[in-house]
C-alpha atoms as a PDB file:
ATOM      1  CA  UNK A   1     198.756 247.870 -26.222  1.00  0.00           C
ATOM      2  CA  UNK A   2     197.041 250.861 -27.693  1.00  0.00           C
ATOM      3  CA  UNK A   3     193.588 249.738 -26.478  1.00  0.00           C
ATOM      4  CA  UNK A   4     194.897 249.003 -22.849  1.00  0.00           C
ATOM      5  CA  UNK A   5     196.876 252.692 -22.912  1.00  0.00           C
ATOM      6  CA  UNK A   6     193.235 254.338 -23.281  1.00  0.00           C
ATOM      7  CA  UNK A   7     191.771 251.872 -20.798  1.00  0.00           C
ATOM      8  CA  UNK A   8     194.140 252.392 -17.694  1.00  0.00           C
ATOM      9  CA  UNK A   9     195.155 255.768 -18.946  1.00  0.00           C
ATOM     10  CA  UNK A  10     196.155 258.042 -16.280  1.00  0.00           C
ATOM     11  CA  UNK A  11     196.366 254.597 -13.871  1.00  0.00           C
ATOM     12  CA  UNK A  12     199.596 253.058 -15.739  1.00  0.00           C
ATOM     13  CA  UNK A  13     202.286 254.101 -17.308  1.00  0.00           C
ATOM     14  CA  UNK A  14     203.296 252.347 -20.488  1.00  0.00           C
ATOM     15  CA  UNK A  15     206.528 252.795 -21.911  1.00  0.00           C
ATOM     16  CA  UNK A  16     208.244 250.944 -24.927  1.00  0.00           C
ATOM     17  CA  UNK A  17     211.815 250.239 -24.816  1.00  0.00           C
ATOM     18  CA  UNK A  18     214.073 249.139 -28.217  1.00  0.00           C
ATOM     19  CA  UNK A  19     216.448 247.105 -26.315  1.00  0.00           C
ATOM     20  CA  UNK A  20     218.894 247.518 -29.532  1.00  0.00           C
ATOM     21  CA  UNK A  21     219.415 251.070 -28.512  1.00  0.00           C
ATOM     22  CA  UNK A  22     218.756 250.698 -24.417  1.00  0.00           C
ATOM     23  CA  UNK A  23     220.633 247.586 -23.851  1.00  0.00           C
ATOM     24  CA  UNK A  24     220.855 248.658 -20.426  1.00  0.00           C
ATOM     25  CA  UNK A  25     217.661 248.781 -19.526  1.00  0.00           C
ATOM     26  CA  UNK A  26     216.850 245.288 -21.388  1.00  0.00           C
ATOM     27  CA  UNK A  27     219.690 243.526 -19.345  1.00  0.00           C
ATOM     28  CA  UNK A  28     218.766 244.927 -16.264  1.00  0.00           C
ATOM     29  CA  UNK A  29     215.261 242.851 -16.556  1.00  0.00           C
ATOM     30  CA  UNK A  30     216.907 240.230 -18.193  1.00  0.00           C
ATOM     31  CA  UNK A  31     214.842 240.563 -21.260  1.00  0.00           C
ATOM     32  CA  UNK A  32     216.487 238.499 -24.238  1.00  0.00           C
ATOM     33  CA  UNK A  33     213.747 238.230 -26.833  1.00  0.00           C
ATOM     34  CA  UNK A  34     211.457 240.459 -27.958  1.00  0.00           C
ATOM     35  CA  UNK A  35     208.323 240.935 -27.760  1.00  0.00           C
ATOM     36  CA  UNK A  36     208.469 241.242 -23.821  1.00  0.00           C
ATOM     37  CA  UNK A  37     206.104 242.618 -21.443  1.00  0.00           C
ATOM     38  CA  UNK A  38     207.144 243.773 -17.775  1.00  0.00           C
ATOM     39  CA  UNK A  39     204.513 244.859 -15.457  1.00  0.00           C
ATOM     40  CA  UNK A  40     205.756 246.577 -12.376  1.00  0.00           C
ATOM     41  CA  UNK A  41     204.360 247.623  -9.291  1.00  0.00           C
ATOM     42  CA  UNK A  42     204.332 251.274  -8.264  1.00  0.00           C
ATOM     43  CA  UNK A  43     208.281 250.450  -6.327  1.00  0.00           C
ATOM     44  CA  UNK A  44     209.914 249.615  -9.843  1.00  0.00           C
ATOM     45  CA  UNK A  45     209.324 245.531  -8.736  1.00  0.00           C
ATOM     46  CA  UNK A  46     208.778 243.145 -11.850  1.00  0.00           C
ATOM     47  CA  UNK A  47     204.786 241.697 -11.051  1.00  0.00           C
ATOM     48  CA  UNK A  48     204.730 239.704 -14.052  1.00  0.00           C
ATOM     49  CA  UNK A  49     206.598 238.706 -17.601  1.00  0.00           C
ATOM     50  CA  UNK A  50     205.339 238.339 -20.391  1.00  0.00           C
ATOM     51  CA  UNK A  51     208.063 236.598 -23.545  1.00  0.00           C
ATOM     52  CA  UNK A  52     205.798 236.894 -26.877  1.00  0.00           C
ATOM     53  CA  UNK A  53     201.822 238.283 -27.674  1.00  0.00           C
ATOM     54  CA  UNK A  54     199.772 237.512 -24.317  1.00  0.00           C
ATOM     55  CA  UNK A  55     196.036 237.432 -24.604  1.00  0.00           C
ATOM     56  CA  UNK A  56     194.709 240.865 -23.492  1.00  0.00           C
ATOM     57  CA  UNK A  57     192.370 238.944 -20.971  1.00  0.00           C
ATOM     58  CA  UNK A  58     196.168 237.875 -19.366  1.00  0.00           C
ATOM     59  CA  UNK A  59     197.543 241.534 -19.626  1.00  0.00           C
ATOM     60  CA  UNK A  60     193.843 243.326 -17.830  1.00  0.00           C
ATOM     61  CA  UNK A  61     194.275 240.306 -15.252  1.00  0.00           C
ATOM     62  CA  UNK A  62     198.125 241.517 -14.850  1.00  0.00           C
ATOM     63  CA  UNK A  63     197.343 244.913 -14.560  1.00  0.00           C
ATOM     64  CA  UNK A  64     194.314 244.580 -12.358  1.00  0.00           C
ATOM     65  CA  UNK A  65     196.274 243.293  -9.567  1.00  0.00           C
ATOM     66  CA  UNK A  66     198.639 245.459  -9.592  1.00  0.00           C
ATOM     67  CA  UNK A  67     196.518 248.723  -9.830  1.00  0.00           C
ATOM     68  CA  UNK A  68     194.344 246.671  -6.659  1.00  0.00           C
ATOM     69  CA  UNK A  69     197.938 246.260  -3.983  1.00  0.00           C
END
């Protein structure tokens, strides 16, 4: 996730949630297991889930579209 930060920096916003502490936040996007990976759009809509270690190819693709709506 580092790598991608400095890619898209100033493009996305990446934020890391411990769903132990923000259980809020975790049930609101129904996130049970962890690693997960939410992209959202620029309105705060889910684009794409990810449950576990996605390729980074999968994550750029992800991004891509959303940074091209």
């Amino acid at each position: 996730m580092e790598e991608l930060e400095k890619e898209y920096g100033g493009k996305v916003d990446f934020e890391e949630i411990d769903i132990s502490s923000d259980f809020e936040s975790a049930e609101k996007h129904g996130v049970q297991s962890t690693p997960t990976i939410l992209v959202l759009d620029s309105s705060g809509t889910v684009t794409d889930t990810f449950v576990g270690v996605p390729e980074k190819a999968e994550l750029i693709a992800s991004l891509d579209k959303v940074l091209s709506k």
